[in-house]
N, C-alpha and C. Protein backbone atom coordinates (compact mmCIF):
# COMPACT_ATOMS: atom_id res chain seq x y z
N UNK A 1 153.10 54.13 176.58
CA UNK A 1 152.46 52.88 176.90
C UNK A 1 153.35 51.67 176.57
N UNK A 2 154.73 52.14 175.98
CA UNK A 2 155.28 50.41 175.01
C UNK A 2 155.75 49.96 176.94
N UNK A 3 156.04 50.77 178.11
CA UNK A 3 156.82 50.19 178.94
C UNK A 3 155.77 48.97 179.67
N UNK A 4 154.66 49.95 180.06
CA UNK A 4 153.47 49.34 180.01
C UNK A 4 153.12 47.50 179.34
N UNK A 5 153.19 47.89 178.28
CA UNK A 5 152.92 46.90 177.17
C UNK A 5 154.40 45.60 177.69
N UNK A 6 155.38 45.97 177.42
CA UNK A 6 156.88 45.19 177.75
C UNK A 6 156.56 44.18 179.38
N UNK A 7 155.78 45.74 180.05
CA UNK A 7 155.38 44.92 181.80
C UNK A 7 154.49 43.06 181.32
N UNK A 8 153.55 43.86 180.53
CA UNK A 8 152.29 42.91 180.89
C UNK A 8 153.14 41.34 179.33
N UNK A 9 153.85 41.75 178.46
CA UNK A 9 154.51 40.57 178.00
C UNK A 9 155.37 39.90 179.25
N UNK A 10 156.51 40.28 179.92
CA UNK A 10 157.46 40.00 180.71
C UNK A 10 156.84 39.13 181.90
N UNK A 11 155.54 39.52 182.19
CA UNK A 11 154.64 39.12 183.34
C UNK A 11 153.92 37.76 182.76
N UNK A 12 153.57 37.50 181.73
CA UNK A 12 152.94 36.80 180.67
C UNK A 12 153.89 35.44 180.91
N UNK A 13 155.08 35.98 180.63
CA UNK A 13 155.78 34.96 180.14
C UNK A 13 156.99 34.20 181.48
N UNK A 14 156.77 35.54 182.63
CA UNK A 14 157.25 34.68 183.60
C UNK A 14 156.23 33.68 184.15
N UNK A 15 154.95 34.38 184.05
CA UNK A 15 154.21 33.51 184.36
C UNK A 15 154.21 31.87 183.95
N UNK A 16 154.14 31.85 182.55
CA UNK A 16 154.70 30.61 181.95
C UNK A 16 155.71 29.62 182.24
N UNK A 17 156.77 30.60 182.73
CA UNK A 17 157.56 29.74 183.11
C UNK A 17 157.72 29.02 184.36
N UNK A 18 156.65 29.81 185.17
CA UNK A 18 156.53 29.52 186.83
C UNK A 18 155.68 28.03 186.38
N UNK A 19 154.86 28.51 185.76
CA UNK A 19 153.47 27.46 185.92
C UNK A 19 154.14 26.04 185.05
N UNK A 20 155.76 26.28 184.02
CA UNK A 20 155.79 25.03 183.20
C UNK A 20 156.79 24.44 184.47
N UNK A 21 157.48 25.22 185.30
CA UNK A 21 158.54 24.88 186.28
C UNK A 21 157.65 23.91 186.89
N UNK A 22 156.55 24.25 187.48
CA UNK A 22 155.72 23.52 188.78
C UNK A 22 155.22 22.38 188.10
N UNK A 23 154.88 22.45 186.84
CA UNK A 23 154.08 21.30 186.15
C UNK A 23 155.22 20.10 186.33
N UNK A 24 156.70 20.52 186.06
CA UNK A 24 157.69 19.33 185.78
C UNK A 24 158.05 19.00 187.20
N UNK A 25 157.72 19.85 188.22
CA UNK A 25 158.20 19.17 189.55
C UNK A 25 157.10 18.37 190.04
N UNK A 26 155.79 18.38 190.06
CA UNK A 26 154.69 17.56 190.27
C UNK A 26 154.88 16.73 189.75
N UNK A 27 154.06 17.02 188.18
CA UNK A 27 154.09 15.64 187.49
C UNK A 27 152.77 14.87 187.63
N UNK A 28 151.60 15.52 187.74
CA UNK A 28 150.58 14.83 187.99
C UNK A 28 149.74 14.74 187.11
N UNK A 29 149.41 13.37 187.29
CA UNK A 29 148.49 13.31 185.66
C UNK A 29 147.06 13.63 186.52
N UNK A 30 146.78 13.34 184.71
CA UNK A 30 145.09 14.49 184.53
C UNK A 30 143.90 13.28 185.12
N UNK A 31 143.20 14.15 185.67
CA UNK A 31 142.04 13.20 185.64
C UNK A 31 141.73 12.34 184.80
N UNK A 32 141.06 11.11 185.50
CA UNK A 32 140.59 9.80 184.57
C UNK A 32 139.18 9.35 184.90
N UNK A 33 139.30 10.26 185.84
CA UNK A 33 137.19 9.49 186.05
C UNK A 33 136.55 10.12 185.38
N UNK A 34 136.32 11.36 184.41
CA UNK A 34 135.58 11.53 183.32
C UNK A 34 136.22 12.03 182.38
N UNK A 35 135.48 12.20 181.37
CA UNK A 35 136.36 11.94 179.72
C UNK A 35 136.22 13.78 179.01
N UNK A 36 137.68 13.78 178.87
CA UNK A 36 138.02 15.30 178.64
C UNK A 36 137.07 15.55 177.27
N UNK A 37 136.44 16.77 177.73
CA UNK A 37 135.73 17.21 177.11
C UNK A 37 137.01 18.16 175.75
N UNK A 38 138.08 18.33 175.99
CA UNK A 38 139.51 18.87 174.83
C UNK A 38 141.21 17.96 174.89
N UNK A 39 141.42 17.64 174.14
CA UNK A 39 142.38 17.46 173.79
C UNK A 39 143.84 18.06 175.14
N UNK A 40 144.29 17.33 175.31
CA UNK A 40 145.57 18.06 176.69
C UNK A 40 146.82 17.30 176.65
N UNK A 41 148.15 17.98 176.47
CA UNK A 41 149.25 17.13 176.28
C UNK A 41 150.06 17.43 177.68
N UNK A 42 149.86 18.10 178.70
CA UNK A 42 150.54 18.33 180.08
C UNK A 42 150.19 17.54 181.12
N UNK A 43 151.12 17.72 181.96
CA UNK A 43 150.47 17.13 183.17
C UNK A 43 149.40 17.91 183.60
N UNK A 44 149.05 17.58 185.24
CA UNK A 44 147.95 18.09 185.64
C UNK A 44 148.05 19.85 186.35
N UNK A 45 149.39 19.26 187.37
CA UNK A 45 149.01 20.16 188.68
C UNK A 45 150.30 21.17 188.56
N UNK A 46 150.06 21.78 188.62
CA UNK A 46 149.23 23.27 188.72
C UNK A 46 148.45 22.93 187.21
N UNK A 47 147.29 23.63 187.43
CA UNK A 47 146.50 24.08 185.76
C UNK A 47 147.49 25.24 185.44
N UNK A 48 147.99 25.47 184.36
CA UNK A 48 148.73 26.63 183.40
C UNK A 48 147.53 27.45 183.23
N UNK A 49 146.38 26.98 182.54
CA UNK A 49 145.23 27.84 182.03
C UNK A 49 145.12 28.74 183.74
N UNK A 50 144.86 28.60 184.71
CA UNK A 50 144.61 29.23 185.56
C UNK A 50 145.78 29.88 186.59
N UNK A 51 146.69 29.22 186.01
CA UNK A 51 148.30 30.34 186.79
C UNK A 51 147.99 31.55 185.77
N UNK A 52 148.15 31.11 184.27
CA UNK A 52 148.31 32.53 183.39
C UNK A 52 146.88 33.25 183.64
N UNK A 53 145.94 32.85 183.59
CA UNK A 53 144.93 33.61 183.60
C UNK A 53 145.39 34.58 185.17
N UNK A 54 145.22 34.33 186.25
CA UNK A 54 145.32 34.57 187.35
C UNK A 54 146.28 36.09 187.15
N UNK A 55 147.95 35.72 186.52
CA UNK A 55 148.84 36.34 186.28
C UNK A 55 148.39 37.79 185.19
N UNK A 56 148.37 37.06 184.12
CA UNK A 56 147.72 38.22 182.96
C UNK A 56 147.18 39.28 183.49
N UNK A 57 145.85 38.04 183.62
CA UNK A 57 144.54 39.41 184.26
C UNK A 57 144.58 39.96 185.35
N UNK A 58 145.34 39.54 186.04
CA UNK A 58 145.56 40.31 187.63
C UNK A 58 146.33 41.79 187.57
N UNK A 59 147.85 41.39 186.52
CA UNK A 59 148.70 42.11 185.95
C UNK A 59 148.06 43.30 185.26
N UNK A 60 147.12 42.91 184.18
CA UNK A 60 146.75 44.01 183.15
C UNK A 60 145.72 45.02 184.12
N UNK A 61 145.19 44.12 184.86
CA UNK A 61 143.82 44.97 185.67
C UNK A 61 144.78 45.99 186.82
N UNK A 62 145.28 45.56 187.71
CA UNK A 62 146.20 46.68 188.24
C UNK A 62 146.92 47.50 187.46
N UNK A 63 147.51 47.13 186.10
CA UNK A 63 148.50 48.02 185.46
C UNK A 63 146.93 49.30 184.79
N UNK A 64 146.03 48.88 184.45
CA UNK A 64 145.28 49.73 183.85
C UNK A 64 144.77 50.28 184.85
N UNK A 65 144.55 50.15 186.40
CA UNK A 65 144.54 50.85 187.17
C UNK A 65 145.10 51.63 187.88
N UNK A 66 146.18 51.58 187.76
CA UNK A 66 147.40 52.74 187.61
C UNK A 66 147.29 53.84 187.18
N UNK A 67 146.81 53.72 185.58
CA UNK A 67 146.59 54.54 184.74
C UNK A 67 145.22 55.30 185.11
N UNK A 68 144.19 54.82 185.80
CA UNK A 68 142.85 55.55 185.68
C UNK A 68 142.62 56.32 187.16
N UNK A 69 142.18 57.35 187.13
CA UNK A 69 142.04 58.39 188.28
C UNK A 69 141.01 57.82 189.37
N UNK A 70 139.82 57.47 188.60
CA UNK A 70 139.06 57.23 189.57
C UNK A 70 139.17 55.98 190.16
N UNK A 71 138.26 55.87 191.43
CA UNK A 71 138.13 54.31 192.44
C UNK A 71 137.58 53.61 191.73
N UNK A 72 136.04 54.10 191.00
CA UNK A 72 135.35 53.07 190.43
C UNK A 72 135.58 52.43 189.52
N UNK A 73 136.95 53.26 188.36
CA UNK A 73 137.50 52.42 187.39
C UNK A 73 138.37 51.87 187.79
N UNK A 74 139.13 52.06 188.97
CA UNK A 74 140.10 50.93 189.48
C UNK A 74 139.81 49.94 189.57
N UNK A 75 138.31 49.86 190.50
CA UNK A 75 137.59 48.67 191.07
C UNK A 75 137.16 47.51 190.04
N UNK A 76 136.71 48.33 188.78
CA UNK A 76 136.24 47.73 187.53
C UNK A 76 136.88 47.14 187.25
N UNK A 77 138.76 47.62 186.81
CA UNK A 77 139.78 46.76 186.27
C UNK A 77 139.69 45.23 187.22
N UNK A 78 139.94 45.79 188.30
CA UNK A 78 139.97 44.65 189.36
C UNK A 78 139.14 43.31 189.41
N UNK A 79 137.84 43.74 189.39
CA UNK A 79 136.80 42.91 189.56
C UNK A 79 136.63 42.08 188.06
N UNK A 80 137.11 42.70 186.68
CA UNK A 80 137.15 41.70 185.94
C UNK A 80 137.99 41.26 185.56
N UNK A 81 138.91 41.42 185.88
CA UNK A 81 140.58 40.28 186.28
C UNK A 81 139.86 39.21 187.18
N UNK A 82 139.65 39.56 188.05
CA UNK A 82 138.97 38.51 189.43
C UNK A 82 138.36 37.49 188.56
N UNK A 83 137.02 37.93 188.07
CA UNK A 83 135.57 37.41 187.18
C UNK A 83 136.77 36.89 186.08
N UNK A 84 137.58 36.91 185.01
CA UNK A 84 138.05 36.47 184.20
C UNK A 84 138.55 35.51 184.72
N UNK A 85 139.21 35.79 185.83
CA UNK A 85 140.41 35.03 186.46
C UNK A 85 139.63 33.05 186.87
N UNK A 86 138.50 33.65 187.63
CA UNK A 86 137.78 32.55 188.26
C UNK A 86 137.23 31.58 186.58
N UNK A 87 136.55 32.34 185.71
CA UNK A 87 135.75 31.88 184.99
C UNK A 87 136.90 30.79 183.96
N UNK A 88 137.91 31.15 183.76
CA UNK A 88 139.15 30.03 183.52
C UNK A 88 139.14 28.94 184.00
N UNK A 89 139.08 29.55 185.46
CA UNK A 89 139.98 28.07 186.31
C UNK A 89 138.25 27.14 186.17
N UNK A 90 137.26 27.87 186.50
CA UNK A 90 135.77 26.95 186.43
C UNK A 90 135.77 25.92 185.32
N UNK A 91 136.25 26.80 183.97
CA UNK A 91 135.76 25.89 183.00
C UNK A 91 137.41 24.89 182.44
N UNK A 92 138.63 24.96 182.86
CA UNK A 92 138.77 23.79 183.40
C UNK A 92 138.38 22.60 184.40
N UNK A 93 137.94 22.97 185.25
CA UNK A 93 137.13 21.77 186.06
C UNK A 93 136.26 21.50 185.12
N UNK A 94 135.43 22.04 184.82
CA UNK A 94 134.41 21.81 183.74
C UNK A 94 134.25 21.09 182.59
N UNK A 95 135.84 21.18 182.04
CA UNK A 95 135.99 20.75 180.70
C UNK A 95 136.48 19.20 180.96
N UNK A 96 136.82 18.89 182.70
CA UNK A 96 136.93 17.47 183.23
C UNK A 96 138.69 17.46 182.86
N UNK A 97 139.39 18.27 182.63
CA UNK A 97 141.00 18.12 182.71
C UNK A 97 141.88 18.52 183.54
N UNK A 98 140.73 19.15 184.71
CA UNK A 98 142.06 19.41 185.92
C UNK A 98 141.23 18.86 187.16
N UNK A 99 141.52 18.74 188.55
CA UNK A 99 140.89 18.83 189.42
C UNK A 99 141.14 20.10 190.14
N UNK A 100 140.01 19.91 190.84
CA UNK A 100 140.00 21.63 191.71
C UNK A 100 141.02 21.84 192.50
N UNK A 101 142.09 20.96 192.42
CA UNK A 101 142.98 21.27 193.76
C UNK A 101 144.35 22.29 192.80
N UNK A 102 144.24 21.61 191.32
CA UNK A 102 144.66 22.08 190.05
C UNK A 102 144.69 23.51 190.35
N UNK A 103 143.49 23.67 189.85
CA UNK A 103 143.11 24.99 189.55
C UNK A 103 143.50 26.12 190.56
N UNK A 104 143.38 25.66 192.19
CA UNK A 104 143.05 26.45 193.21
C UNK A 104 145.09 26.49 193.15
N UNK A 105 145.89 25.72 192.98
CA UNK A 105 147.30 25.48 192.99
C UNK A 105 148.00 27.10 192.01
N UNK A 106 146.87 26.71 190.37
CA UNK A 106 147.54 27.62 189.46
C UNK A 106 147.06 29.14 190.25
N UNK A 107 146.12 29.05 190.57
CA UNK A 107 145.68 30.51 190.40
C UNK A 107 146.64 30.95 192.08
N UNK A 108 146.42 30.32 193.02
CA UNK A 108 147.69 30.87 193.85
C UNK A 108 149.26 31.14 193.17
N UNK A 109 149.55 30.23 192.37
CA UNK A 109 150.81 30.58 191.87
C UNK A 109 150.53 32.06 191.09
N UNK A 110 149.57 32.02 190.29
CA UNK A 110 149.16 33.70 189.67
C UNK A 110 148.98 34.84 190.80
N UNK A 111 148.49 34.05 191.56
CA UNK A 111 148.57 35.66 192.75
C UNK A 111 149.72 35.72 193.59
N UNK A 112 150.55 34.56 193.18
CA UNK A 112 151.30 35.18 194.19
C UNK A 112 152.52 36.11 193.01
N UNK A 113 152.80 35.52 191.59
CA UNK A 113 153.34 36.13 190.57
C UNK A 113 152.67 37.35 190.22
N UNK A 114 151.56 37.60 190.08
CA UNK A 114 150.66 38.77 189.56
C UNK A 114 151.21 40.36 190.61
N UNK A 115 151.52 39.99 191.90
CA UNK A 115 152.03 41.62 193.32
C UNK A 115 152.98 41.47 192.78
N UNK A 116 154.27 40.46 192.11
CA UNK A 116 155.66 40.82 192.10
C UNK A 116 155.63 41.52 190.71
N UNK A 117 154.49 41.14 189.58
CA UNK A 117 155.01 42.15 188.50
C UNK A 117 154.04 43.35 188.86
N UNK A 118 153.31 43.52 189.68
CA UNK A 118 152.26 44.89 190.06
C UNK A 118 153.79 45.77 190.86
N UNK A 119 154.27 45.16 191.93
CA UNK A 119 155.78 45.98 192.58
C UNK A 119 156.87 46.16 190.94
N UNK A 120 156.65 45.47 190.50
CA UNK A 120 157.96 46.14 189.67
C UNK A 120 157.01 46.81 188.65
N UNK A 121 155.93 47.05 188.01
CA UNK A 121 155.46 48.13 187.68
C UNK A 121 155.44 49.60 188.36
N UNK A 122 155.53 49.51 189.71
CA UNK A 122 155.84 50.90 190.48
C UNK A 122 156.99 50.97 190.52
N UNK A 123 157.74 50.30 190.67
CA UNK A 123 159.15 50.13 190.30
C UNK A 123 159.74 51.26 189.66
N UNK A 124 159.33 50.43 188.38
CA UNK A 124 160.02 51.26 186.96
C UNK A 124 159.29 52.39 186.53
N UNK A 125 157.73 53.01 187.36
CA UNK A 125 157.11 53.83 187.43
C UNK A 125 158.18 55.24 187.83
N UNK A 126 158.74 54.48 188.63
CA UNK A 126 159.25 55.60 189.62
C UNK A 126 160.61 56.17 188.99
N UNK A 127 160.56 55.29 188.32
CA UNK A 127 162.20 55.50 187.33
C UNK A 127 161.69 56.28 186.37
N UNK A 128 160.48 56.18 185.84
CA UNK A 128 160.10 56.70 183.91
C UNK A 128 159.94 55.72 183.24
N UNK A 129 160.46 54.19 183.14
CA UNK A 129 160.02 53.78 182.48
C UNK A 129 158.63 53.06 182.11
N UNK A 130 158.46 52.99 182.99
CA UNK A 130 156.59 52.79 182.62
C UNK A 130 155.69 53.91 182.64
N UNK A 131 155.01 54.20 182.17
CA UNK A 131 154.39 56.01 181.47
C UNK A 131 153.14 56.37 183.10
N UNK A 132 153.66 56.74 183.65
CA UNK A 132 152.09 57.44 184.59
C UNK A 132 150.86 58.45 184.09
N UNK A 133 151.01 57.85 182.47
CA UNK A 133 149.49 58.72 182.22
C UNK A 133 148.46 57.89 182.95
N UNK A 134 147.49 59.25 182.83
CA UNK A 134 145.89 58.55 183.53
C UNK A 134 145.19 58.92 182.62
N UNK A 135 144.10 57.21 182.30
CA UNK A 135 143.12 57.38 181.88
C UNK A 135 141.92 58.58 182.08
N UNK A 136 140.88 58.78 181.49
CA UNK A 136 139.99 59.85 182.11
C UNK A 136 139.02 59.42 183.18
């Protein structure tokens, strides 16, 4: 599982870097028509909270579906990556520090980062270094 484990850091942290890249080429500040419900020292656009979420959970939910035999636990991983994924980007809008165009920006940048570390998990599958046990 450490190759596993190495995937979903490496994925983590490109993610980060996609989402701090886009933040410095925008440059857009945060909403001002209502009053942040937390504390925020970034710009706006892309939301980070919803690139990484997007990335992570997209990442971990396919990689643990890899591992599990059946459809319905595939589907499971899937659907609460999705449900995690959304419930992020919501409660930034929510919390009044991004706008929705934010959010809808990060989480495309996460899906579109989340297939390139899902392909290089089969990748290095195919090599040995990521473990093809299956869950039960």
């Amino acid at each position: 599982m450490y190759g596993a484990m190495i995937l979903i850091i490496a994925a983590t942290v490109g993610g980060l870097i996609v989402a701090t890249l886009l933040k410095d080429v925008f440059d857009r500040p945060r909403p001002s028509t209502v009053s942040h419900l937390v504390v925020v020292y970034t710009t706006s656009f892309p939301s980070g909270h919803s690139t990484l979420s997007a990335t992570v959970f997209l990442t971990l939910g396919t990689v643990l579906g890899q591992f599990a035999k059946e459809r319905r636990l595939k589907a499971y991983f899937l659907l609460v990556a999705l449900l995690l994924t959304f419930l992020v980007g919501a409660s930034r809008i929510y919390l009044g520090v991004h706008y929705p165009t934010d959010v809808l920006a990060g989480w495309a940048a996460g899906f579109a980062w989340a297939p390139i570390c899902w392909l290089s998990a089969r990748f290095l599958q195919r090599y040995g270094v990521v473990e093809e046990e299956r869950l039960a």
